[in-house]
Structure formats: structure tokens, C-alpha cells
C-alpha atoms as a PDB file:
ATOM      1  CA  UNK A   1       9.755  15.147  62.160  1.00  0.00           C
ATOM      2  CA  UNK A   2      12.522  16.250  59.463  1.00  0.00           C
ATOM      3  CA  UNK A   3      14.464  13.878  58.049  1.00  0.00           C
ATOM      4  CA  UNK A   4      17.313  16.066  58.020  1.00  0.00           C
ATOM      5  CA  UNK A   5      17.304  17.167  61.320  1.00  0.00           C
ATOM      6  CA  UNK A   6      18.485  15.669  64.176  1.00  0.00           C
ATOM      7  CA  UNK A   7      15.390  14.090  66.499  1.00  0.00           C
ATOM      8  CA  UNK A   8      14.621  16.100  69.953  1.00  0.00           C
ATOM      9  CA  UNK A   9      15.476  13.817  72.315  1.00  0.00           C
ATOM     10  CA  UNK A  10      11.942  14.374  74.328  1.00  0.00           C
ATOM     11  CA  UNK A  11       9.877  13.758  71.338  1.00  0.00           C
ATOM     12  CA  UNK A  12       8.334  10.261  71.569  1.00  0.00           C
ATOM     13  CA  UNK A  13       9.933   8.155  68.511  1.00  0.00           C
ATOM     14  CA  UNK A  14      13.369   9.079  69.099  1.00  0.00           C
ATOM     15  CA  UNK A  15      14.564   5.837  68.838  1.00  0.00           C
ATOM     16  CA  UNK A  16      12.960   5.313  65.496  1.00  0.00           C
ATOM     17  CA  UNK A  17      14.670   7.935  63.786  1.00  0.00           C
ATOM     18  CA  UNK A  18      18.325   6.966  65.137  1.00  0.00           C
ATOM     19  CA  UNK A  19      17.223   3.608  63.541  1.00  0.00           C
ATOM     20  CA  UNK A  20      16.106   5.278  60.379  1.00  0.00           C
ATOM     21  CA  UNK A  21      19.020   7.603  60.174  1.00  0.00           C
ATOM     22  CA  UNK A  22      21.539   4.205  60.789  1.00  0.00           C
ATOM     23  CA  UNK A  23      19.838   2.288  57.484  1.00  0.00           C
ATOM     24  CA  UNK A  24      20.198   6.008  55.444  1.00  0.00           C
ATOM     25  CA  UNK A  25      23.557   5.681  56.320  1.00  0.00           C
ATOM     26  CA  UNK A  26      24.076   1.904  56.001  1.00  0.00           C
ATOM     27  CA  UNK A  27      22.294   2.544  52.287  1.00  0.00           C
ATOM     28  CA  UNK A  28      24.352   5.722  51.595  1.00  0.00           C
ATOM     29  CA  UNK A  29      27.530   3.759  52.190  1.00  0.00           C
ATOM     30  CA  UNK A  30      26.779   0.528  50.045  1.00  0.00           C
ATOM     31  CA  UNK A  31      25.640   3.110  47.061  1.00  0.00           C
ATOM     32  CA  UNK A  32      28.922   4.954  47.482  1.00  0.00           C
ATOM     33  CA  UNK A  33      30.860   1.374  47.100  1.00  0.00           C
ATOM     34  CA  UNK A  34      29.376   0.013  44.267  1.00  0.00           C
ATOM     35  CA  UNK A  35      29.500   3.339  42.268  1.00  0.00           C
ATOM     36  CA  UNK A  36      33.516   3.387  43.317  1.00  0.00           C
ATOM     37  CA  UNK A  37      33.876  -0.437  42.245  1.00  0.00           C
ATOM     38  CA  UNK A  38      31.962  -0.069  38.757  1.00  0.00           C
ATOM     39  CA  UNK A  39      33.968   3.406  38.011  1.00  0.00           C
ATOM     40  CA  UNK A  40      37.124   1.058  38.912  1.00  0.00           C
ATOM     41  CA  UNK A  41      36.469  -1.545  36.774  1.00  0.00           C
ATOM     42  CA  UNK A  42      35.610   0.296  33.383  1.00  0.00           C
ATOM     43  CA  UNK A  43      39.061   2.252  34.225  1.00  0.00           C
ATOM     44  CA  UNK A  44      41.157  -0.805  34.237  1.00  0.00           C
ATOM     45  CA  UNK A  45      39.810  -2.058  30.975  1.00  0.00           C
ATOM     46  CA  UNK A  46      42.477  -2.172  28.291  1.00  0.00           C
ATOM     47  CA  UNK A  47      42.249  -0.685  25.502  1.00  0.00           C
ATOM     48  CA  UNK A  48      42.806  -2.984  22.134  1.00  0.00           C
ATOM     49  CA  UNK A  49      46.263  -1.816  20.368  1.00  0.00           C
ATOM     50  CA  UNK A  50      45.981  -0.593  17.043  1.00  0.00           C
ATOM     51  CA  UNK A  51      47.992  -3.106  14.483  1.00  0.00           C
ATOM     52  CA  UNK A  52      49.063  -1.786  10.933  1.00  0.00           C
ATOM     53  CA  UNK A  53      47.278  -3.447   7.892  1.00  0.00           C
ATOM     54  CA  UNK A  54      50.207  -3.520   6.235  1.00  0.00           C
ATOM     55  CA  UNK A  55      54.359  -3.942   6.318  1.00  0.00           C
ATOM     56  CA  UNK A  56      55.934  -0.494   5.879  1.00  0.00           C
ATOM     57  CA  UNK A  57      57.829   0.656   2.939  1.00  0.00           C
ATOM     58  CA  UNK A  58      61.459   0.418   3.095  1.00  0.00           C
ATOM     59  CA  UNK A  59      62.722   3.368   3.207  1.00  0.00           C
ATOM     60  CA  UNK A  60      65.167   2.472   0.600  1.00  0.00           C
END
């Protein structure tokens, strides 16, 4: 049996590969979420603002 095919429904384990397939899925799924959430999170960091050492000159 493939693991990318879909089973024959006459073979014998049929049922085990829908089961198999469903915790792919289920795995596929919770991988795609936390990749999403991370990628999220270090975009919404800010970024510290840049302060000047020193006054400016007067322009005077």
C-alpha cells in the first residue's frame, strides 16, 4: 500500500489507512498552526527606536 494513494476499498486494511491518513492530516494541520503562530509572533515584535546621543545644533 502507497501512502499517497487512496486505499482500494476491497483490500483488507482499508480501515487502517483512513485512520492513518486522518492522524497525517490531524499532524499536517497542528504543524501548519504552530509555524503560522511563531511567524506571527516574531512579526509583531517592535523594533527599539533609535534615540540621538546628543541635542542638535541650533541652527543659529
Amino acid at each position: 500500500m502507497d501512502l499517497f494513494t487512496i486505499p482500494d476499498p476491497s483490500e483488507g486494511g482499508m480501515g487502517y489507512a483512513y485512520i492513518f491518513m486522518i492522524f497525517v492530516f490531524i499532524a499536517a494541520s497542528f504543524t501548519v498552526y504552530k509555524l503560522k503562530k511563531s511567524t506571527k509572533r516574531v512579526t509583531e515584535k517592535e523594533t527599539p527606536k533609535a534615540y540621538e546621543m546628543y541635542q542638535p545644533k541650533d541652527k543659529s
